[in-house]
Protein backbone atom coordinates (compact mmCIF):
# COMPACT_ATOMS: atom_id res chain seq x y z
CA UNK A 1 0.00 0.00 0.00
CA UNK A 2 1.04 3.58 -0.77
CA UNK A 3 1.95 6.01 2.32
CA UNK A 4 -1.05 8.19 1.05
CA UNK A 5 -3.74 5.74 0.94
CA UNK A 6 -2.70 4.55 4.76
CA UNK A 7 -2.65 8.04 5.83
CA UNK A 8 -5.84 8.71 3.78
CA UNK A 9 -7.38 5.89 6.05
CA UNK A 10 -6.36 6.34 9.24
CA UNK A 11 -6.96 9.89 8.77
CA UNK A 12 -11.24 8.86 7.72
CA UNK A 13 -11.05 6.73 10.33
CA UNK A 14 -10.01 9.40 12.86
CA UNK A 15 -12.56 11.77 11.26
CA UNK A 16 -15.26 9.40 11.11
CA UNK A 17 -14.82 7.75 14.85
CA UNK A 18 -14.79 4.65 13.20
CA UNK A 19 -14.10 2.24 16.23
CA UNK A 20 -12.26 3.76 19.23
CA UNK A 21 -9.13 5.40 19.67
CA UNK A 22 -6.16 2.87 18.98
CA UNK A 23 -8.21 0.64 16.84
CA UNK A 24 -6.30 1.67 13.93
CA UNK A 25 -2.47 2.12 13.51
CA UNK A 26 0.13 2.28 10.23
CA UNK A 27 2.66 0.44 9.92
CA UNK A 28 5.84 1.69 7.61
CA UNK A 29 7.40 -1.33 7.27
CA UNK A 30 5.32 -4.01 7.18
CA UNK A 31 6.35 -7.00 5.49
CA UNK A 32 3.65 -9.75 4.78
CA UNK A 33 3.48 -13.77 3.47
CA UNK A 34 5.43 -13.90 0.05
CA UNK A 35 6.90 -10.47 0.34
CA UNK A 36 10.56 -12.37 0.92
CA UNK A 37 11.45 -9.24 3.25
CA UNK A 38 10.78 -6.67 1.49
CA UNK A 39 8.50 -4.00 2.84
CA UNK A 40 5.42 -1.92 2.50
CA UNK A 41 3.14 0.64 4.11
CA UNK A 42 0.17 -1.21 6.26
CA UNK A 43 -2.85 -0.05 8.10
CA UNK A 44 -3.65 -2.42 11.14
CA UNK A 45 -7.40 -2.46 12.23
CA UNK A 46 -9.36 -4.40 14.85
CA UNK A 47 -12.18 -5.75 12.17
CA UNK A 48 -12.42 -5.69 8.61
CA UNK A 49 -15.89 -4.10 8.88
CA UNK A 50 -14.30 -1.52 10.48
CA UNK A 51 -11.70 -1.25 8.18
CA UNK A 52 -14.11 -1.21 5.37
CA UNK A 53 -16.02 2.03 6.79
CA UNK A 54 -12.67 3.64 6.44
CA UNK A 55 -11.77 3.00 3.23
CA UNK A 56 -15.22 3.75 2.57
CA UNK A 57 -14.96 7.62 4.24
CA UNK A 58 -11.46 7.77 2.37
CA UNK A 59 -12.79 7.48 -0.71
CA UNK A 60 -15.43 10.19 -0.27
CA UNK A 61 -13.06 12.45 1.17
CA UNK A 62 -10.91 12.41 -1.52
CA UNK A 63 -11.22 14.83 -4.91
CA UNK A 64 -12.45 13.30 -8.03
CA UNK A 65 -8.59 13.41 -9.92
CA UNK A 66 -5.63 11.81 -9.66
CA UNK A 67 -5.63 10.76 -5.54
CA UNK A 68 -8.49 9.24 -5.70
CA UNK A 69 -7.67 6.91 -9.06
CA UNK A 70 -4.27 6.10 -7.25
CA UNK A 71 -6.04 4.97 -4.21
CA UNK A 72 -8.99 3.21 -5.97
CA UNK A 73 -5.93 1.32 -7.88
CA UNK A 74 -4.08 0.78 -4.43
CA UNK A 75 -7.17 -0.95 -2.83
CA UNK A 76 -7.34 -3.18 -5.98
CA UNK A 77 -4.12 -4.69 -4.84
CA UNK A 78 -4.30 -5.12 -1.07
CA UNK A 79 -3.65 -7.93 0.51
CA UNK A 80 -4.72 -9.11 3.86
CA UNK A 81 -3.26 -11.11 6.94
CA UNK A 82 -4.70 -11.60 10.02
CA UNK A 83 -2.99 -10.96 13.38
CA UNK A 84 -5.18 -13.13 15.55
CA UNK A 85 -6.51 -9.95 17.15
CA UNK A 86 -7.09 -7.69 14.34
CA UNK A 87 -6.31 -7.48 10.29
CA UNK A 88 -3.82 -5.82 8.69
CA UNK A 89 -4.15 -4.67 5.21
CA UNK A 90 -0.86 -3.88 3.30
């Protein structure tokens, strides 16, 4: 995931009071199944619904150009893992 779409999410998220405070974190250097150590940008969250309702109020708060193709194109490519007590979306 790109820095900006993370940020764009956390930052809905924070906006929206989607779950509670510390629900949702980023991680810069996240490195998931297959990635063979190489890293990526990550947004941890404690469900995917609520990590849905962000991306959700991300995509609405974003301006009809360029950002919001990039991050429509960035959450065509996510991948998920799941961290036993959350999901983390990278």
């Amino acid at each position: 995931m790109k820095e900006e779409s993370a940020r764009a999410i956390i930052h809905a998220a924070e906006n929206e009071a989607i779950g509670v405070e510390g629900d949702f974190r980023i991680r810069r250097d996240y490195s998931g199944r297959g990635m063979n150590g190489s890293t990526t940008w990550a947004v941890v969250a404690r469900d995917m619904a609520d990590f849905v309702g962000a991306v959700t109020s991300a995509a609405f708060e974003l301006r009809p150009d360029k950002d919001s193709c990039d991050f429509v194109e960035d959450m065509r490519d996510l991948r998920f893992d799941n961290m036993g007590r959350g999901i983390v979306a990278y």
